[in-house]
N, C-alpha and C. Protein backbone atom coordinates (compact mmCIF):
# COMPACT_ATOMS: atom_id res chain seq x y z
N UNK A 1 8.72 -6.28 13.25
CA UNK A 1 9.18 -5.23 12.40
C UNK A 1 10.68 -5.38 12.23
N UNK A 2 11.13 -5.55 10.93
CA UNK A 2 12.35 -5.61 10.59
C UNK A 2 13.21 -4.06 10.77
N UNK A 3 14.40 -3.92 11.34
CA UNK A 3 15.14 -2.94 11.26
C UNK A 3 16.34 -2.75 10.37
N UNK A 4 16.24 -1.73 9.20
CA UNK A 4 16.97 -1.64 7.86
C UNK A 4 18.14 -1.06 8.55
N UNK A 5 19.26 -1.27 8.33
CA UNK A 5 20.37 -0.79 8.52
C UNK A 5 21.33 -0.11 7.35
N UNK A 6 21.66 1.05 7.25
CA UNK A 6 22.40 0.76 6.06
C UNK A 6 23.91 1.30 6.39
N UNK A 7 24.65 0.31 5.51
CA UNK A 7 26.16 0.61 5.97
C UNK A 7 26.68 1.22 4.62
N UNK A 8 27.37 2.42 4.92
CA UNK A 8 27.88 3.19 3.33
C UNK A 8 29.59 3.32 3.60
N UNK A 9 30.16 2.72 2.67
CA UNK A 9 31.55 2.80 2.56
C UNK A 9 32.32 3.38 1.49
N UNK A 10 32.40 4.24 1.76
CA UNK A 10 33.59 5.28 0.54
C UNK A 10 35.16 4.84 0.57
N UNK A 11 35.40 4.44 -0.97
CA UNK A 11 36.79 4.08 -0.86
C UNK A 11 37.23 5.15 -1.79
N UNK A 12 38.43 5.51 -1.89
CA UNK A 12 38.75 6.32 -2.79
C UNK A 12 39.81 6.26 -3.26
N UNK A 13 39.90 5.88 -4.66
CA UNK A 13 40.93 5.77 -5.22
C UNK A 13 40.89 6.63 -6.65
N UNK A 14 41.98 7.80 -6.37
CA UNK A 14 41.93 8.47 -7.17
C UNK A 14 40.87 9.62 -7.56
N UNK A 15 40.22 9.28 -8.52
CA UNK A 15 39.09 10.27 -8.92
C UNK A 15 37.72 9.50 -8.60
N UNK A 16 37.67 7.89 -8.24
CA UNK A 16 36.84 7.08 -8.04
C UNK A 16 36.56 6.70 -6.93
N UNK A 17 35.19 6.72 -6.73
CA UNK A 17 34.78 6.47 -5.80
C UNK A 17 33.82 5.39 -5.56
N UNK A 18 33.83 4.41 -4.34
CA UNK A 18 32.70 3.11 -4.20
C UNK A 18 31.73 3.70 -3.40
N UNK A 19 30.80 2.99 -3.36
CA UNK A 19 29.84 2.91 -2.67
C UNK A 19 28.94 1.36 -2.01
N UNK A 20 29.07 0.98 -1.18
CA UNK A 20 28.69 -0.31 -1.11
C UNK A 20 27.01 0.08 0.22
N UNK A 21 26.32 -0.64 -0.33
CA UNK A 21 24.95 -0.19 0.74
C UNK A 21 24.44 -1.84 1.12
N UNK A 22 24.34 -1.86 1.92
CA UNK A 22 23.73 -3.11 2.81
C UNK A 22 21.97 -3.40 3.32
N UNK A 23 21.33 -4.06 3.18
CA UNK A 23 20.15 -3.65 3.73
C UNK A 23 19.73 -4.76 4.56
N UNK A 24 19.19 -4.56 5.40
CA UNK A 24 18.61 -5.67 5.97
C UNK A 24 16.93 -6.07 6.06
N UNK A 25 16.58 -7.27 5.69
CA UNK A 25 15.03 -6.95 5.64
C UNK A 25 14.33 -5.98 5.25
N UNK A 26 14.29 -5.33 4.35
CA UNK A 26 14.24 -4.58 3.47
C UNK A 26 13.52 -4.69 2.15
N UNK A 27 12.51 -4.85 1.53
CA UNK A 27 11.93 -4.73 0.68
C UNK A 27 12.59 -6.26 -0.19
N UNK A 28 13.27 -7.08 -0.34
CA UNK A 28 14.12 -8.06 -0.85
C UNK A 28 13.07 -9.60 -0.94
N UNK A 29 12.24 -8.92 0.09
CA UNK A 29 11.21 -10.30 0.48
C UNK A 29 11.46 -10.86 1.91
N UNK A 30 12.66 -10.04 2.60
CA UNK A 30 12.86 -10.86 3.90
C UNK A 30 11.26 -9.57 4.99
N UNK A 31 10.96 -9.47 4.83
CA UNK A 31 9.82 -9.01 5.27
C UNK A 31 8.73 -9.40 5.09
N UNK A 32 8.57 -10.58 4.27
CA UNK A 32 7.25 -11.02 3.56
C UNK A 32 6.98 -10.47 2.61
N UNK A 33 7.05 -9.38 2.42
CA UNK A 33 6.07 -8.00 1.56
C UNK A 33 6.81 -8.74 -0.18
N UNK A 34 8.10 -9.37 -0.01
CA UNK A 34 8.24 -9.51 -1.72
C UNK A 34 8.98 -7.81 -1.85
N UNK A 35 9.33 -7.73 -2.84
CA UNK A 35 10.11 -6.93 -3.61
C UNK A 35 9.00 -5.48 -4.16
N UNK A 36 8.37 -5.82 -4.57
CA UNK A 36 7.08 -5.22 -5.07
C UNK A 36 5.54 -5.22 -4.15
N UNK A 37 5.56 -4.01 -3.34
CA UNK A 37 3.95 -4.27 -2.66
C UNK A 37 3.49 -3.00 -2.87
N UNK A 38 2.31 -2.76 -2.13
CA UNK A 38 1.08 -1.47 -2.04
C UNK A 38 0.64 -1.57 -0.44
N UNK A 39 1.13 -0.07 -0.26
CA UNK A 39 0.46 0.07 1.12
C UNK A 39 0.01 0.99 1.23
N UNK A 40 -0.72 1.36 2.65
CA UNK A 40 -1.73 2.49 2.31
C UNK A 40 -2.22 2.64 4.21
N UNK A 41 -3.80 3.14 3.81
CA UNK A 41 -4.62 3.21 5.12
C UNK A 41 -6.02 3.43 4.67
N UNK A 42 -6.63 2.40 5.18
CA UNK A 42 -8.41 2.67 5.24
C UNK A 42 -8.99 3.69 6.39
N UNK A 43 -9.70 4.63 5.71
CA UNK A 43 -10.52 5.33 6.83
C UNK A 43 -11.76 5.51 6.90
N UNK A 44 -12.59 5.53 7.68
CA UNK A 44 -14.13 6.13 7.50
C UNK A 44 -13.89 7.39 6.72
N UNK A 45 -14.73 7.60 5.77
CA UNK A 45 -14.81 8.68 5.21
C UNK A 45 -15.46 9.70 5.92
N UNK A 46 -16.44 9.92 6.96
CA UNK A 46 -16.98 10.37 7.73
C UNK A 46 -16.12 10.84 9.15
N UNK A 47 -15.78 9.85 9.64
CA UNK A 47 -15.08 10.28 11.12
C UNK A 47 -13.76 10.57 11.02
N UNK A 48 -12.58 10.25 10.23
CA UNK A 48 -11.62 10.02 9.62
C UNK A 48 -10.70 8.73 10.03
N UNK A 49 -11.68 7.96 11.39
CA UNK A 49 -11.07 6.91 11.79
C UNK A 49 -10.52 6.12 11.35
N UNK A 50 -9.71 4.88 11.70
CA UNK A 50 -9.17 3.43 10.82
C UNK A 50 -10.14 2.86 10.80
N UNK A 51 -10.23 1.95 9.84
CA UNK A 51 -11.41 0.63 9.32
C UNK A 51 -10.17 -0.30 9.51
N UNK A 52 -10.72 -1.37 10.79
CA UNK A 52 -9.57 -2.70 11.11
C UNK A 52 -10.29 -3.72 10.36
N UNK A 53 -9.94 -4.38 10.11
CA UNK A 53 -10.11 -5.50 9.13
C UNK A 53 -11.08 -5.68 7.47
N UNK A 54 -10.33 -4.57 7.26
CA UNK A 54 -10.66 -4.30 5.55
C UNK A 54 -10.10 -5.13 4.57
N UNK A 55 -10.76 -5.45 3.78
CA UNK A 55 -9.73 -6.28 2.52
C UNK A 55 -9.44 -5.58 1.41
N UNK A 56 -8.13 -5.65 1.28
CA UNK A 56 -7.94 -4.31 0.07
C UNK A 56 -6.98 -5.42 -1.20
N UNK A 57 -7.19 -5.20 -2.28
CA UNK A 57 -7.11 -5.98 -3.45
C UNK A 57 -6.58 -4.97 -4.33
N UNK A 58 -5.11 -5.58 -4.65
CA UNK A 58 -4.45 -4.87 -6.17
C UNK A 58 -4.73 -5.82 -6.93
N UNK A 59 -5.18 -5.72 -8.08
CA UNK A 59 -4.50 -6.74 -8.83
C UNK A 59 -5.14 -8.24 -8.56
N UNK A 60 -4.86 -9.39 -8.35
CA UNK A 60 -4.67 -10.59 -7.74
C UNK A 60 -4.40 -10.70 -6.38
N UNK A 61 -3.81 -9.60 -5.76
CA UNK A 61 -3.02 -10.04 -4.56
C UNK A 61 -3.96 -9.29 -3.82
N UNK A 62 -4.03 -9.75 -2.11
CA UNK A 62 -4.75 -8.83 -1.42
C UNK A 62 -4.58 -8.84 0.08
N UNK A 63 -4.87 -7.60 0.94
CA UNK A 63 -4.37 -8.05 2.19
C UNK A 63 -5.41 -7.56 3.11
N UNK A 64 -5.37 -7.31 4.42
CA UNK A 64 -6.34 -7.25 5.43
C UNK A 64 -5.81 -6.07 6.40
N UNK A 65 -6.22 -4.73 6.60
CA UNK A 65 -5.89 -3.59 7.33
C UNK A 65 -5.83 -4.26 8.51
N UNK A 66 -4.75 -3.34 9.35
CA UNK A 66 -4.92 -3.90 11.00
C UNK A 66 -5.30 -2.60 11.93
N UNK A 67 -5.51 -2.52 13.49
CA UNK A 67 -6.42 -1.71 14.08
C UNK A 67 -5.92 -0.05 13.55
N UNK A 68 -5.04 0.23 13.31
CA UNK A 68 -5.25 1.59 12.87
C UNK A 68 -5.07 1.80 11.38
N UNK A 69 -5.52 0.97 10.51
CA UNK A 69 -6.42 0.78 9.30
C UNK A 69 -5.42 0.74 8.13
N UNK A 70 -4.10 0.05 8.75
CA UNK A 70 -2.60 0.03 7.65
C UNK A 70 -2.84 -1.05 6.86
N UNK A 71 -2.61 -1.32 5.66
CA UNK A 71 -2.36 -2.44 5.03
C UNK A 71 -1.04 -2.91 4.32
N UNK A 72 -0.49 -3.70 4.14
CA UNK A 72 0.39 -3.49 3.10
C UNK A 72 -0.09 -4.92 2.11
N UNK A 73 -0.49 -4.69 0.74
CA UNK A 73 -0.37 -5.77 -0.26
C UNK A 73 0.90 -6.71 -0.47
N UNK A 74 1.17 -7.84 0.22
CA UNK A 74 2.20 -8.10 -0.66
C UNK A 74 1.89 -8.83 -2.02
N UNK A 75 3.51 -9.30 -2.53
CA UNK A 75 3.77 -9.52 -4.11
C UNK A 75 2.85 -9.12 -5.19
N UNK A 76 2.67 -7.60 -5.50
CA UNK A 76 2.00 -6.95 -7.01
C UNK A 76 2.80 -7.30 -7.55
N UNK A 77 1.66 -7.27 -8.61
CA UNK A 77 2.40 -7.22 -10.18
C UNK A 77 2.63 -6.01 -10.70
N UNK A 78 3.86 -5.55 -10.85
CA UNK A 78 3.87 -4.13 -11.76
C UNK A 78 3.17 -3.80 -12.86
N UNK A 79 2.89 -2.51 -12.94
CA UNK A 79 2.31 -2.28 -14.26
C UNK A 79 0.82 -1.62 -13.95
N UNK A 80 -0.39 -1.81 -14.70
CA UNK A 80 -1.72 -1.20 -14.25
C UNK A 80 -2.44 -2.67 -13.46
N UNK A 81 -2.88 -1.94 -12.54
CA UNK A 81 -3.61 -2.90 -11.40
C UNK A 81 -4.72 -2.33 -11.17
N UNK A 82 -5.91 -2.81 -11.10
CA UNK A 82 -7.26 -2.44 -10.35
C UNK A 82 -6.90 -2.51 -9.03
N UNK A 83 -7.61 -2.02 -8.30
CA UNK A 83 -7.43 -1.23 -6.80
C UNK A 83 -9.05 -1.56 -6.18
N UNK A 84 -9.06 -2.66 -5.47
CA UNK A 84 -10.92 -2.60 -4.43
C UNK A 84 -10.39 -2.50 -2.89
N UNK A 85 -11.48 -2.28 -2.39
CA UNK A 85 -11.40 -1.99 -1.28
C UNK A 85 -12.76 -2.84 -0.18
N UNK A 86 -13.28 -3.51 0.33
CA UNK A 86 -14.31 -4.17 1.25
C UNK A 86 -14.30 -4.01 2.92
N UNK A 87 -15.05 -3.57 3.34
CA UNK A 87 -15.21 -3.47 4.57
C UNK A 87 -17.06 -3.87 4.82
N UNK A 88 -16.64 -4.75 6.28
CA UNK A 88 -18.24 -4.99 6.97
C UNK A 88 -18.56 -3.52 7.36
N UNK A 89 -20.19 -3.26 7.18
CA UNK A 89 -20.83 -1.92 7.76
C UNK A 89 -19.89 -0.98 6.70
N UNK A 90 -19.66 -0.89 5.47
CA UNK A 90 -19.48 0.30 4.47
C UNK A 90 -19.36 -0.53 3.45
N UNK A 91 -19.87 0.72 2.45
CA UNK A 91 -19.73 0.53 1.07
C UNK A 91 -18.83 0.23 0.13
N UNK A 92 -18.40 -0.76 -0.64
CA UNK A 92 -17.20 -1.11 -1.32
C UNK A 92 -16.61 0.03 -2.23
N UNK A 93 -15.65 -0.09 -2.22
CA UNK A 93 -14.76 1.37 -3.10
C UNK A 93 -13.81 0.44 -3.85
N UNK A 94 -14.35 0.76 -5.60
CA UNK A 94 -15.39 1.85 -5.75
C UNK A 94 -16.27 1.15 -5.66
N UNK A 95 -17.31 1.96 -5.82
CA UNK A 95 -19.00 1.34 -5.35
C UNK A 95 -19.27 0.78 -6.81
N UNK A 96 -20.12 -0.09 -6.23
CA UNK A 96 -20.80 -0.70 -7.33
C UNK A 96 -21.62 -0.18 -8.79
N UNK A 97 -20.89 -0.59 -9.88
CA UNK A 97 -21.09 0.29 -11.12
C UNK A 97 -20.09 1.12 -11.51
N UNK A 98 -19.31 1.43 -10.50
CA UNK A 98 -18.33 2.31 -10.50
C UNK A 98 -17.78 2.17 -11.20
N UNK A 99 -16.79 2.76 -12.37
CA UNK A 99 -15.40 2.58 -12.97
C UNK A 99 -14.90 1.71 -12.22
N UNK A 100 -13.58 0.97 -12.62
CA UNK A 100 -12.56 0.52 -11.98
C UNK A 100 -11.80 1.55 -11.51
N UNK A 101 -10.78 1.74 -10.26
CA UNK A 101 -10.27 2.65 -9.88
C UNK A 101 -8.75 1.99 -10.18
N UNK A 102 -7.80 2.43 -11.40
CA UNK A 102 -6.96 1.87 -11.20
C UNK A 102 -5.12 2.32 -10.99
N UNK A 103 -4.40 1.74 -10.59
CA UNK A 103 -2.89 2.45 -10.52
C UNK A 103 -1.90 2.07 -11.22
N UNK A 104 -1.24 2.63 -10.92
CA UNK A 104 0.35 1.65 -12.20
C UNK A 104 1.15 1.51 -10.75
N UNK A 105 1.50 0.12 -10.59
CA UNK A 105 2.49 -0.72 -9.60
C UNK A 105 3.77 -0.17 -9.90
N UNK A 106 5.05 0.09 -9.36
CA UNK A 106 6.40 0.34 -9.41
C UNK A 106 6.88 -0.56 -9.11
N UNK A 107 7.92 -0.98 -9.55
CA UNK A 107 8.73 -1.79 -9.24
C UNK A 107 8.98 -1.43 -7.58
N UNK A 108 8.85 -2.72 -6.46
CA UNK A 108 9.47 -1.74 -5.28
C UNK A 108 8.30 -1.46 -4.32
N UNK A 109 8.76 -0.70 -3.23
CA UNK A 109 7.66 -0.36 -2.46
C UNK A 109 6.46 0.63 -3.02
N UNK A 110 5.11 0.81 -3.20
CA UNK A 110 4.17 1.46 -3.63
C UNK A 110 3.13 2.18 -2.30
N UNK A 111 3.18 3.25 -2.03
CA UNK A 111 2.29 3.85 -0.83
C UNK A 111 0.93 4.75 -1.65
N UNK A 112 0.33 4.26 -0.97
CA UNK A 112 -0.99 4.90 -1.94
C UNK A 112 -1.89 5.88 -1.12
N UNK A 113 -2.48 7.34 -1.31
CA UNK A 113 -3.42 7.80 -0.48
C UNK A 113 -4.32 7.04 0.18
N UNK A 114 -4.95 7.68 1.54
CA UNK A 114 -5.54 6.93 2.34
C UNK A 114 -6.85 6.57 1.46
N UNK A 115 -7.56 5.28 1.53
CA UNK A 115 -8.53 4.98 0.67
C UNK A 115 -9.64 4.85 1.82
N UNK A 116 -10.82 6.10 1.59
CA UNK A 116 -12.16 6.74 2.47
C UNK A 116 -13.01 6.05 1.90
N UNK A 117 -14.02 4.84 3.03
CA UNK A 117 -15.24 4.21 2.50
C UNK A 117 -16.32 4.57 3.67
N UNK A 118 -17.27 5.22 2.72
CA UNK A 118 -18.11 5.93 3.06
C UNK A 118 -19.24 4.33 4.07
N UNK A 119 -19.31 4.92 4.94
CA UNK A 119 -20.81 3.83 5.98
C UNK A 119 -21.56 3.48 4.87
N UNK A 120 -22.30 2.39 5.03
CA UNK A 120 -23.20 1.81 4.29
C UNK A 120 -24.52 2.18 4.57
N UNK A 121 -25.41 2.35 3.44
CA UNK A 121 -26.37 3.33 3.33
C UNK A 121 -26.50 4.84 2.90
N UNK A 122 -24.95 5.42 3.38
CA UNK A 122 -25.04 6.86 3.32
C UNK A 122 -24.60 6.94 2.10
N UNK A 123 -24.67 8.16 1.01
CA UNK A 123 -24.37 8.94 0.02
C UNK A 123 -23.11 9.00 0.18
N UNK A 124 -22.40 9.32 -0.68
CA UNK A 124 -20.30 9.81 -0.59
C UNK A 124 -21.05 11.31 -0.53
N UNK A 125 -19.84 12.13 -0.39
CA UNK A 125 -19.91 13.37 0.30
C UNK A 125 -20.50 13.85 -1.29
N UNK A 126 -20.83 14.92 -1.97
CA UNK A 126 -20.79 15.51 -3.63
C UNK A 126 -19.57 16.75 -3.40
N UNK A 127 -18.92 16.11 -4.53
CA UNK A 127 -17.58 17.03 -4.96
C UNK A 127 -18.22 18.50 -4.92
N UNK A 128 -16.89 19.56 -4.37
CA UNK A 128 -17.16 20.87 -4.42
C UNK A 128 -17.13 21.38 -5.73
């Protein structure tokens, strides 16, 4: 885990003022993640547990949850991206037939609600 530092320096001259910010490992790509990613968390939709080794897919790009069910996508493409989700023992989200479920990428870091895949076999919950 990279530690961001940031250094802020005010000069002042006159009515003007600088600002200089520093980052370290930081979203730039020195983290891997690239400039542009999607992160999130897989859960059982049922227990509210993590799902460890999920494959979650923006776009082209895709990554693999770790034991408490984090992912982060690196290098998206900005703009509208389809969004899947796969896990062994549950149902793919969205399920099959489903719409595409899709997002608009930001330039930058992207955090997305936790994405709930229901056990395989069972029904999704029916909306209230």
């Amino acid at each position: 885990m990279h530690r961001c530092d940031m250094f802020i320096r005010f000069a002042a001259l006159g009515a003007s003022l600088a600002l200089a910010v520093g980052l370290c490992g930081c979203g730039g790509g020195g983290d891997g993640l690239g400039r542009t990613h999607v992160s999130g968390r897989v859960l059982d939709a049922d227990s509210g547990g993590a799902i460890a080794g999920a494959t979650v897919s923006v776009g082209a790009s895709s990554a693999t949850s770790d034991e408490i069910g984090a992912y982060a996508v690196p290098r998206c493409t900005p703009g509208t991206q389809s969004v899947r989700c796969t896990a062994t023992g549950y149902e793919a989200f969205p399920a099959a037939g489903a719409p595409p479920f899709e997002i608009v990428v930001q330039e930058g870091p992207n955090t997305l609600q936790p994405i709930l895949l229901v056990p395989a076999g069972q029904q999704p919950p029916a909306e209230p």
